[in-house]
Protein backbone atom coordinates (compact mmCIF):
# COMPACT_ATOMS: atom_id res chain seq x y z
CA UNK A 1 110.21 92.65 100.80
CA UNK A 2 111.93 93.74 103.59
CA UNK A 3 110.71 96.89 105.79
CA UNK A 4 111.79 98.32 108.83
CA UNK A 5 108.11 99.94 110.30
CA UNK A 6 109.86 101.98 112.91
CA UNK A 7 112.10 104.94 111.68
CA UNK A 8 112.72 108.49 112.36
CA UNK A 9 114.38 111.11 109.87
CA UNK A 10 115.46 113.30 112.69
CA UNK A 11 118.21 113.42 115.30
CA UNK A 12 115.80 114.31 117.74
CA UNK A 13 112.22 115.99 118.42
CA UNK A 14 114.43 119.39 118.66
CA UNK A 15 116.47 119.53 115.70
CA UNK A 16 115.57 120.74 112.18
CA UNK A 17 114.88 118.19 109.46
CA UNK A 18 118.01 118.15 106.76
CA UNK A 19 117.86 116.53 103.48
CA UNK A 20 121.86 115.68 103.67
CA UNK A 21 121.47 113.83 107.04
CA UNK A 22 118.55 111.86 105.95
CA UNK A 23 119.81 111.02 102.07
CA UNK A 24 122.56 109.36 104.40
CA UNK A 25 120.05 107.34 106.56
CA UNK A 26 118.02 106.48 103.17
CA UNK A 27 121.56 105.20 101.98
CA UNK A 28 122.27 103.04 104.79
CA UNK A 29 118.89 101.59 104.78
CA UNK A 30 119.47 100.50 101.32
CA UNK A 31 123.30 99.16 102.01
CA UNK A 32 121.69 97.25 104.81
CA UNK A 33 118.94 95.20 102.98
CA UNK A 34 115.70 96.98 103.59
CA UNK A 35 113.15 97.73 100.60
CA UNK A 36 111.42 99.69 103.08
CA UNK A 37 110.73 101.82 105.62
CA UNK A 38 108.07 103.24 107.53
CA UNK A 39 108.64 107.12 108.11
CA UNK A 40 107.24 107.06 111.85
CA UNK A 41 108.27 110.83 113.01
CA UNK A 42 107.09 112.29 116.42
CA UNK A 43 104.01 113.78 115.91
CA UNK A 44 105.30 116.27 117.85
CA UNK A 45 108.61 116.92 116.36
CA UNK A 46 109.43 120.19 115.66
CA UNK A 47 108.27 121.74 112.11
CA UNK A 48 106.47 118.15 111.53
CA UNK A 49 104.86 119.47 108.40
CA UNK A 50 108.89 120.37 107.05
CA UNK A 51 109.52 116.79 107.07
CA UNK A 52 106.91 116.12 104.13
CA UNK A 53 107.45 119.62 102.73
CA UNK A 54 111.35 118.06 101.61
CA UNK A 55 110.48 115.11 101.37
CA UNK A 56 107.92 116.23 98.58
CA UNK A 57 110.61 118.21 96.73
CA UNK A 58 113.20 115.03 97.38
CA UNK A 59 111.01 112.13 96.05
CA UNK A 60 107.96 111.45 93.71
CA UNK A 61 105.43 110.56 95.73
CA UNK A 62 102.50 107.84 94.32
CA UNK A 63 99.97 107.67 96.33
CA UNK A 64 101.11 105.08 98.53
CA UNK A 65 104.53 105.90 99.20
CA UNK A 66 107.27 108.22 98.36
CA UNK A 67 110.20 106.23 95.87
CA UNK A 68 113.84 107.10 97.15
CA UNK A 69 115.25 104.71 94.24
CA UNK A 70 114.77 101.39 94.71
CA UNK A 71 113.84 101.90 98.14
CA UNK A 72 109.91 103.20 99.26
CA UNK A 73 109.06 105.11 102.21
CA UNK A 74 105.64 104.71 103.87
CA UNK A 75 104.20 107.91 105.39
CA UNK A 76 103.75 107.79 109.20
CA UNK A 77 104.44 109.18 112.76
CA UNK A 78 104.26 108.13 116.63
CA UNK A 79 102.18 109.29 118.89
CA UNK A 80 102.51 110.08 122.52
CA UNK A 81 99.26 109.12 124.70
CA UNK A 82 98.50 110.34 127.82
CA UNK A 83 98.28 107.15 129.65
CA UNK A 84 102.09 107.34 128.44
CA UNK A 85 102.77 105.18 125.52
CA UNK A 86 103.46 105.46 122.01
CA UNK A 87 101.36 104.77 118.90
CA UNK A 88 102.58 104.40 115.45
CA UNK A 89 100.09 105.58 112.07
CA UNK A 90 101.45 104.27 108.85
CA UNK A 91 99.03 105.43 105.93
CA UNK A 92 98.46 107.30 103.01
CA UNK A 93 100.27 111.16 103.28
CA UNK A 94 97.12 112.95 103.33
CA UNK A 95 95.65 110.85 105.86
CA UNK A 96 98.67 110.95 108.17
CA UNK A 97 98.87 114.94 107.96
CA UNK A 98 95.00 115.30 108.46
CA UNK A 99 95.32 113.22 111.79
CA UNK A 100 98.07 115.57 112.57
CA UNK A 101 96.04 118.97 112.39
CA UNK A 102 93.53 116.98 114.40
CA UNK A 103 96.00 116.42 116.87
CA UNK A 104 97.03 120.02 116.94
CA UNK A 105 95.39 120.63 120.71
CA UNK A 106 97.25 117.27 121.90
CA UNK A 107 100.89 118.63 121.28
CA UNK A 108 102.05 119.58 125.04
CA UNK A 109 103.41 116.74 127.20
CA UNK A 110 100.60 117.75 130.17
CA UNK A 111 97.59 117.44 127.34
CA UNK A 112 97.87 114.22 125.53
CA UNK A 113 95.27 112.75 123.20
CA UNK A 114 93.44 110.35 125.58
CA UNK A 115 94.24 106.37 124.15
CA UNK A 116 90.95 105.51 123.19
CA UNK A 117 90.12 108.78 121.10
CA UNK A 118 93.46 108.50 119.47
CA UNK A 119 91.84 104.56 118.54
CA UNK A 120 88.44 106.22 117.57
CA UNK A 121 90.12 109.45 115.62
CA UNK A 122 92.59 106.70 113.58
CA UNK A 123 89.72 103.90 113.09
CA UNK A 124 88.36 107.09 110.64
CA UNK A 125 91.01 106.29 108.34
CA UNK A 126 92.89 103.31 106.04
CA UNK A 127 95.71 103.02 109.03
CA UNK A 128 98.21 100.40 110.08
CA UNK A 129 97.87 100.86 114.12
CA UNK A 130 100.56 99.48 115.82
CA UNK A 131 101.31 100.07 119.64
CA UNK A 132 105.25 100.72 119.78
CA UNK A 133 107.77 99.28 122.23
CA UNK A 134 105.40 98.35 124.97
CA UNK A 135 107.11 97.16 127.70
CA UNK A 136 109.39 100.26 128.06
CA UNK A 137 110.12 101.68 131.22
CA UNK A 138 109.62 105.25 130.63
CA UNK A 139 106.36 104.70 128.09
CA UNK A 140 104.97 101.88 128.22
CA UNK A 141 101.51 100.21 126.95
CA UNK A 142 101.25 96.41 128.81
CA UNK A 143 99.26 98.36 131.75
CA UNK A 144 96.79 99.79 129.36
CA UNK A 145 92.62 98.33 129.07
CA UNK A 146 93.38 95.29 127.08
CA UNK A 147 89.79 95.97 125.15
CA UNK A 148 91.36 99.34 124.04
CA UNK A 149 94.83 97.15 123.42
CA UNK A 150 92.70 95.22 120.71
CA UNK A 151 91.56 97.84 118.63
CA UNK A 152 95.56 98.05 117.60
CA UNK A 153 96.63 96.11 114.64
CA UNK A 154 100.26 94.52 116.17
CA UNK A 155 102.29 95.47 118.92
CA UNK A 156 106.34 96.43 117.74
CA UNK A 157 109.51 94.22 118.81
CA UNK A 158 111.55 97.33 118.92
CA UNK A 159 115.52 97.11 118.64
CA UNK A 160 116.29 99.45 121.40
CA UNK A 161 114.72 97.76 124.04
CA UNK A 162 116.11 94.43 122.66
CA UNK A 163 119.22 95.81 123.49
CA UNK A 164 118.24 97.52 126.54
CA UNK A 165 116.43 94.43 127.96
CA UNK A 166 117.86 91.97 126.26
CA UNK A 167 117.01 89.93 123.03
CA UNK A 168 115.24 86.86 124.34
CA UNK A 169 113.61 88.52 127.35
CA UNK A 170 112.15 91.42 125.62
CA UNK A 171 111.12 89.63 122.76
CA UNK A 172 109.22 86.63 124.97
CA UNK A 173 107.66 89.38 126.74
CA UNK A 174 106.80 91.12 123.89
CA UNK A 175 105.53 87.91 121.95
CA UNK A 176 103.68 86.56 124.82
CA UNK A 177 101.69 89.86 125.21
CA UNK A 178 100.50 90.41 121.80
CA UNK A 179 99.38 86.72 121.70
CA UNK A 180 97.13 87.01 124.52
CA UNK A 181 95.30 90.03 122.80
CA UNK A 182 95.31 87.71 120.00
CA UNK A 183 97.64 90.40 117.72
CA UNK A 184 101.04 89.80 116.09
CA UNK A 185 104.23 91.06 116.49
CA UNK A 186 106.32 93.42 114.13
CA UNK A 187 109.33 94.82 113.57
CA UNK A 188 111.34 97.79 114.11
CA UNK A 189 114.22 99.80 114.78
CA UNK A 190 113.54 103.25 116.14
CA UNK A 191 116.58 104.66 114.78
CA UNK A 192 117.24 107.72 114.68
CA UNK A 193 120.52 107.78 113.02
CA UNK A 194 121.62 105.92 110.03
CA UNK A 195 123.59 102.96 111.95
CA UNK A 196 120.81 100.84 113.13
CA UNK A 197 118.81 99.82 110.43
CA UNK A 198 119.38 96.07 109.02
CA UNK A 199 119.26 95.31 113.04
CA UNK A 200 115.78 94.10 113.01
CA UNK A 201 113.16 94.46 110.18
CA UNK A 202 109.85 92.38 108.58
CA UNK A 203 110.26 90.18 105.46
CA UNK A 204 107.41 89.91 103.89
CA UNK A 205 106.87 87.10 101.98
CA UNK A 206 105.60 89.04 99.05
CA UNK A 207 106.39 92.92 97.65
CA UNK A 208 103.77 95.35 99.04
CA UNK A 209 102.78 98.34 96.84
CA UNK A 210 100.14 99.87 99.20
CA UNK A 211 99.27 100.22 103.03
CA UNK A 212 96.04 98.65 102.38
CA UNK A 213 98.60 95.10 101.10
CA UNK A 214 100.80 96.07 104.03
CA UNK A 215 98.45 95.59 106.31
CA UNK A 216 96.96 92.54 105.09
CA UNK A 217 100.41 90.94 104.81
CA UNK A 218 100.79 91.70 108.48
CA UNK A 219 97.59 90.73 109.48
CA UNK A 220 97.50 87.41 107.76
CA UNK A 221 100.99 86.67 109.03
CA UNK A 222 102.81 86.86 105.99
CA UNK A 223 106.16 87.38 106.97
CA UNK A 224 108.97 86.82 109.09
CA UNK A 225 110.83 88.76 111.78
CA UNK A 226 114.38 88.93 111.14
CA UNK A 227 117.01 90.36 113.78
CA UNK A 228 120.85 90.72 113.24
CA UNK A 229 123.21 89.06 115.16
CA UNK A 230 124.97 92.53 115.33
CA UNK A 231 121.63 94.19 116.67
CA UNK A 232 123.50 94.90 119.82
CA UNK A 233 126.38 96.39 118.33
CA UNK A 234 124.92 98.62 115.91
CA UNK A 235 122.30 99.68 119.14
CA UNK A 236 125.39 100.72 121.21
CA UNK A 237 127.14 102.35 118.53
CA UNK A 238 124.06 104.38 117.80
CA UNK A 239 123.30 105.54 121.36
CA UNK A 240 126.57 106.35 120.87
CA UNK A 241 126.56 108.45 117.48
CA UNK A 242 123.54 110.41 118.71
CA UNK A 243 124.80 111.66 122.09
CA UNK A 244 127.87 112.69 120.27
CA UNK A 245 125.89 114.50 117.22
CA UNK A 246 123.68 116.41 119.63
CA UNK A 247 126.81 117.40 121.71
CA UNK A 248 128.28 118.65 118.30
CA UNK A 249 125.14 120.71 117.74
CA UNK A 250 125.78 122.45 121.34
CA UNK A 251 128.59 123.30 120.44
CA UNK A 252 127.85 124.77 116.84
CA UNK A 253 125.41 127.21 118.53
CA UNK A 254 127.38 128.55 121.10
CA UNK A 255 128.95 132.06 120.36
CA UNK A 256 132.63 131.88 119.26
């Protein structure tokens, strides 16, 4: 099974959530390989709960994870810290949205959930933890209490700062961190836009119908991290895309 465990349905934090755009993304996704994906929105994205609310009226949802065809999503967002970095929840929907009304005084940028009581709130439920793209610049996680570190589940080799850094760099960096906190590596792409998925995603070596087999898959090492020779390309072309897009949506909204 192949799975991408970093996605967004949204342009950005700002924009509304549309059922056309993503159904394109979802398309994509497919066309590209992926089985799938791991619906990781900003937690605070605006109209979060709107997300679901479609997504509920797109897809059957089982439990586990909503079925888009042939392709599953995995319910999930990121998380912004206070010490800076980013944390990605994949679960169960009900779990995902309850840690999201416990979040609800953590929203503003100046009043982050604190790292270790976003650990102790998530440890409450079934989660895949995993601490996203941490050797960013602008957020990262490699400066953090590796104790606290620990308490994560893997630590994500994310496609934009592949490109950004470089393949081999950022993934030996990347690699070499998680191994000395004794955690593996996954997979993801952070898109944002339907062009860079099929860059990098997980194969696991056997189909996973739940988040509680998801987790042991990753856990166990049961898979392999595959990245696209055209990851660069389809990076560019999407930083690309998405400036353009939100420049279009300036423009829509100014008066005529």
């Amino acid at each position: 099974m192949r799975i991408d465990l970093h996605t967004h349905a949204k342009l950005s934090k700002a924009t509304i959530f549309s059922r056309d755009y993503y159904t394109e993304m979802l398309a994509e996704a497919a066309g590209n390989g992926l089985d799938a994906v791991a619906l990781t929105e900003h937690f605070n994205t605006y109209r979060f709960h709107e997300v679901y609310e479609n997504l509920d009226r797109m897809y059957p949802y089982n439990g586990e994870y909503y079925e888009a065809g042939a392709l599953k999503i995995f319910p999930g967002m990121e998380v912004d810290i206070r010490e800076k970095g980013h944390i990605l929840l994949i679960g169960r929907k009900a779990d995902i949205l309850e840690i999201h009304q416990a979040l609800t005084p953590f929203m503003q940028k100046n009043n982050f959930i604190p790292f270790k009581q976003l650990l102790t709130l998530a440890e409450g439920y079934p989660l895949l933890k995993i601490g996203a793209h941490p050797f960013r610049e602008s957020t990262p996680l490699h400066h953090l209490d590796p104790a606290d570190l620990r308490r994560l589940d893997a630590f994500d080799l994310n496609a934009k700062d592949m490109y950004e850094y470089g393949n081999e760099l950022n993934r030996t960096r990347v690699e070499r961190f998680a191994a000395e906190l004794g955690k593996p590596v996954t997979a993801g792409s952070d898109t944002h836009q339907c062009l860079q998925y099929g860059s990098i995603y997980n194969e696991l070596d056997q189909p996973c119908n739940s988040i509680a087999e998801l987790k042991k898959a990753i856990l166990s090492g049961a898979y392999k991290i595959a990245v696209a020779d055209s990851l660069p390309l389809q990076v560019k072309a999407s930083v690309m895309l998405k400036k353009l897009l939100k420049r279009l949506l300036v423009l829509e909204a100014l008066p005529e």
